[in-house]
Protein backbone atom coordinates (compact mmCIF):
# COMPACT_ATOMS: atom_id res chain seq x y z
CA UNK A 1 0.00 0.00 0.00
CA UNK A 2 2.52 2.47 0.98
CA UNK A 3 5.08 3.78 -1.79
CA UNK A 4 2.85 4.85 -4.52
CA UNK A 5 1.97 7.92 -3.14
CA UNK A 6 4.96 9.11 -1.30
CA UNK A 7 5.43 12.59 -3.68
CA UNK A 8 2.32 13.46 -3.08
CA UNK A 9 2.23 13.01 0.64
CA UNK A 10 5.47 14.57 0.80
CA UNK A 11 3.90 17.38 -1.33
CA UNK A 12 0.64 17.76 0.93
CA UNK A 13 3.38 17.76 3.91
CA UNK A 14 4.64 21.11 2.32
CA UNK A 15 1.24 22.31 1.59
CA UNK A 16 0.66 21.93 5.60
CA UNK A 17 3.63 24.18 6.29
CA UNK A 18 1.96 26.87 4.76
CA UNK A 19 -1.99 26.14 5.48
CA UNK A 20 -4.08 29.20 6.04
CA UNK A 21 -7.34 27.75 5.41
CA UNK A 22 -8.50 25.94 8.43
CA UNK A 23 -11.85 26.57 10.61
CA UNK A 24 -13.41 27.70 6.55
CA UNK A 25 -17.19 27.39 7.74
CA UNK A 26 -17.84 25.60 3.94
CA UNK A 27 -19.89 28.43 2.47
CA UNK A 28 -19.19 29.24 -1.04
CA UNK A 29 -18.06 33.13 -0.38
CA UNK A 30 -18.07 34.68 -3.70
CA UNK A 31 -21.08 32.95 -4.13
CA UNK A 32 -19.59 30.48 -7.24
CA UNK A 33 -21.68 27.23 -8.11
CA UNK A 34 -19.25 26.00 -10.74
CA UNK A 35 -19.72 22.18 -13.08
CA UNK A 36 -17.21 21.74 -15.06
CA UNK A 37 -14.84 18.86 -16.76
CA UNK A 38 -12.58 16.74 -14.92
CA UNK A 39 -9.61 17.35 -17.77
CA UNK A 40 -6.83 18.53 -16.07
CA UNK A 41 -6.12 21.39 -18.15
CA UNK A 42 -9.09 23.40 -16.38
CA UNK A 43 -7.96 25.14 -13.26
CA UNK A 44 -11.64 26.17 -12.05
CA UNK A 45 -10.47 28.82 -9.65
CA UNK A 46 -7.73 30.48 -11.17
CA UNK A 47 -9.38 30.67 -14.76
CA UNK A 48 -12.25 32.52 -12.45
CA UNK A 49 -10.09 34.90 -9.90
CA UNK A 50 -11.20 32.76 -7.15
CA UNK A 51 -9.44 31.32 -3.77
CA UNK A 52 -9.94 28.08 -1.87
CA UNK A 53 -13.50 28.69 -0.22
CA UNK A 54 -15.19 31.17 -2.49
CA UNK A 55 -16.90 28.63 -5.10
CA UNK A 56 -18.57 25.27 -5.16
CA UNK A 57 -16.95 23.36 -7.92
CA UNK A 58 -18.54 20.06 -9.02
CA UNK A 59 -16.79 18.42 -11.94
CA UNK A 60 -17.67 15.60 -14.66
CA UNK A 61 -16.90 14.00 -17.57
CA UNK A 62 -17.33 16.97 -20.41
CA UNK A 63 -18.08 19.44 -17.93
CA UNK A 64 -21.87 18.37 -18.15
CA UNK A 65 -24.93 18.76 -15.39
CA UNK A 66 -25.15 15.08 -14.50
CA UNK A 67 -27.85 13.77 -11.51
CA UNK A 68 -24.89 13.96 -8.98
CA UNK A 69 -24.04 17.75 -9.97
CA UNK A 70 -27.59 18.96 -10.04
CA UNK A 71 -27.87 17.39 -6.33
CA UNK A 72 -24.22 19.42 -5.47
CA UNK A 73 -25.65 22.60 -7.26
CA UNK A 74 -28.83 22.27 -5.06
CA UNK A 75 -26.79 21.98 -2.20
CA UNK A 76 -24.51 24.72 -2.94
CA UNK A 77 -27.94 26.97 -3.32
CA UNK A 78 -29.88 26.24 -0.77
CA UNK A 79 -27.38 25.83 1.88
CA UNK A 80 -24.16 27.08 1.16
CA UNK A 81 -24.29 30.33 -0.32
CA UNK A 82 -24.37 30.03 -4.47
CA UNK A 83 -26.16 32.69 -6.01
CA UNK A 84 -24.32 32.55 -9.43
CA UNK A 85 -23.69 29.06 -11.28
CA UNK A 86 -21.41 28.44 -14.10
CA UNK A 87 -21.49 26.04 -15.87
CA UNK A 88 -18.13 25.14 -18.32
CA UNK A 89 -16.97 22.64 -20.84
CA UNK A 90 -14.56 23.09 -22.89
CA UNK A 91 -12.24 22.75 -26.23
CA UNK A 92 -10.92 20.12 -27.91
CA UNK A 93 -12.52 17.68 -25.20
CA UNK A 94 -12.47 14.01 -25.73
CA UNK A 95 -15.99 13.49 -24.39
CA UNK A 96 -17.21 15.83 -27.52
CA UNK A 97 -14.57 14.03 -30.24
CA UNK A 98 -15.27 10.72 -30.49
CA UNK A 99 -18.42 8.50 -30.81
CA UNK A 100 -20.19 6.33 -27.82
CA UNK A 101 -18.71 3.23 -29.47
CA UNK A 102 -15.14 4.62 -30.49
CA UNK A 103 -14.42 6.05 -26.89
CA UNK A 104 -16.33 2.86 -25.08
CA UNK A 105 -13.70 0.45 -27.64
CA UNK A 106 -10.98 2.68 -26.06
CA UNK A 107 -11.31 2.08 -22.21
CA UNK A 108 -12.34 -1.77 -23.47
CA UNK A 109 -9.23 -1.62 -25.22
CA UNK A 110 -7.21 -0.14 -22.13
CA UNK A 111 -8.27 -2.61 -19.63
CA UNK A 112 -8.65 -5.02 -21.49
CA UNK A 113 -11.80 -6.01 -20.63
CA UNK A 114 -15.79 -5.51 -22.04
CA UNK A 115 -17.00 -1.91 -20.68
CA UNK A 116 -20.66 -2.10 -22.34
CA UNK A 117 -22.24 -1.62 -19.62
CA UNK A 118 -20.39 1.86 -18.44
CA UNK A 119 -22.49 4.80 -19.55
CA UNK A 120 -20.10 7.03 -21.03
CA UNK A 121 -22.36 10.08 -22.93
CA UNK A 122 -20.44 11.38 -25.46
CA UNK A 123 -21.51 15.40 -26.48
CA UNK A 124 -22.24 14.99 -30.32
CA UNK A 125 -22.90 18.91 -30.13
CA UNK A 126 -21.13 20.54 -27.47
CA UNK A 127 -23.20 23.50 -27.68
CA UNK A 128 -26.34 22.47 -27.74
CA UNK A 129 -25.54 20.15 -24.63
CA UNK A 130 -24.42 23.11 -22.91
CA UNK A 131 -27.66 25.26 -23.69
CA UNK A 132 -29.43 22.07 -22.36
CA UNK A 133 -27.73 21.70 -18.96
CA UNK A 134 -28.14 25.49 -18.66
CA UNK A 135 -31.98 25.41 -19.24
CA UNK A 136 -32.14 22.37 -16.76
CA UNK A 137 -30.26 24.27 -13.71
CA UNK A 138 -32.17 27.20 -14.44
CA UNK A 139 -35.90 25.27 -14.32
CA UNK A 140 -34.67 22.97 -11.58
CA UNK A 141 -37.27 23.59 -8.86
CA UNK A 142 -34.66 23.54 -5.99
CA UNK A 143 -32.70 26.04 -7.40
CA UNK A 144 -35.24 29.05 -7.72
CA UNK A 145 -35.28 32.33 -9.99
CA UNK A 146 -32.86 34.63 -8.15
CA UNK A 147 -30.39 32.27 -8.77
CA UNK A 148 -28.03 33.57 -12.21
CA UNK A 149 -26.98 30.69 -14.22
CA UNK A 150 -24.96 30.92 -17.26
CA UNK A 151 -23.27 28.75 -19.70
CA UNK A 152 -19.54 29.05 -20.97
CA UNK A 153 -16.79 27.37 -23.01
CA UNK A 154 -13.09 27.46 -22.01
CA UNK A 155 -10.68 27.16 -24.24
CA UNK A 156 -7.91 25.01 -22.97
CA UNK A 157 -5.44 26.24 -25.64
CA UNK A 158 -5.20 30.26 -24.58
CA UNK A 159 -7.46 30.13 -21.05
CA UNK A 160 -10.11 31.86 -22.77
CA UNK A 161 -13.62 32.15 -21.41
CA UNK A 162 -16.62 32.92 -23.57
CA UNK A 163 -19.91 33.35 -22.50
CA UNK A 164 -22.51 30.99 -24.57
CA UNK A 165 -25.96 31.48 -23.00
């Protein structure tokens, strides 16, 4: 068990040197509800001006409002402060580039084993996907009219943010 993970702990160790963020009641402070991908390219709080305890940030595969996100953005609204949610996929995104059966043959391919069953979701049309999660938040009867919701694309290649509905 041990090993694997020594440069990280030994990482976090330096992190803890330095920690300023303890007793942080939770509460979203700048008021951020943020979904967006899991790629690594997307720094949610940076890209946004934000610090540790100022947003909610929920993230998926392509960035997209699934069950489990709408319950976080719910959450984050009625009881932790969100009154604006973002919601952010981006370029050149593998969820939006290949076909169901092309990217399901590549993780069967990967380990080697049959992954029909996984529900992977591919975005045919990014945009209109987008204009569909926003419209969902936004009638979501937990989440209520006061709340601003707007959807985005980042662009991974020059950190570009552009605002889509």
């Amino acid at each position: 068990m041990s090993g694997g993970f020594d440069d990280l702990l030994a990482a976090n160790a330096e992190y803890v040197a330095d920690f300023h963020y303890g007793g942080f009641d939770g509460i979203a402070h700048a008021g951020i509800g943020l979904v967006t991908c899991m790629d690594s390219r997307i720094p949610p709080l940076e890209m946004l001006g934000l610090k540790p305890g100022d947003a909610k940030v929920l993230r998926s595969a392509g960035g997209r409002v699934t069950e489990i996100t709408m319950t976080g953005l719910v959450l984050g609204v009625q009881l932790l402060g969100v009154r604006r949610i973002m919601i952010i996929p981006h370029t050149r995104c593998a969820m939006a580039a290949m076909s169901e059966d092309d990217l399901r043959a590549k993780v069967e391919q990967a380990a080697g084993k049959p992954a029909g069953y996984l529900p992977i979701s591919v975005i045919p049309d990014q945009l209109e996907a987008l204009r569909r999660d926003v419209a969902a938040v936004r009638e979501h009867p937990l989440i209520g009219d006061d709340i601003l919701v707007g959807g985005f694309m980042y662009d991974v290649d020059n950190g570009r943010l552009t605002q889509i509905d």
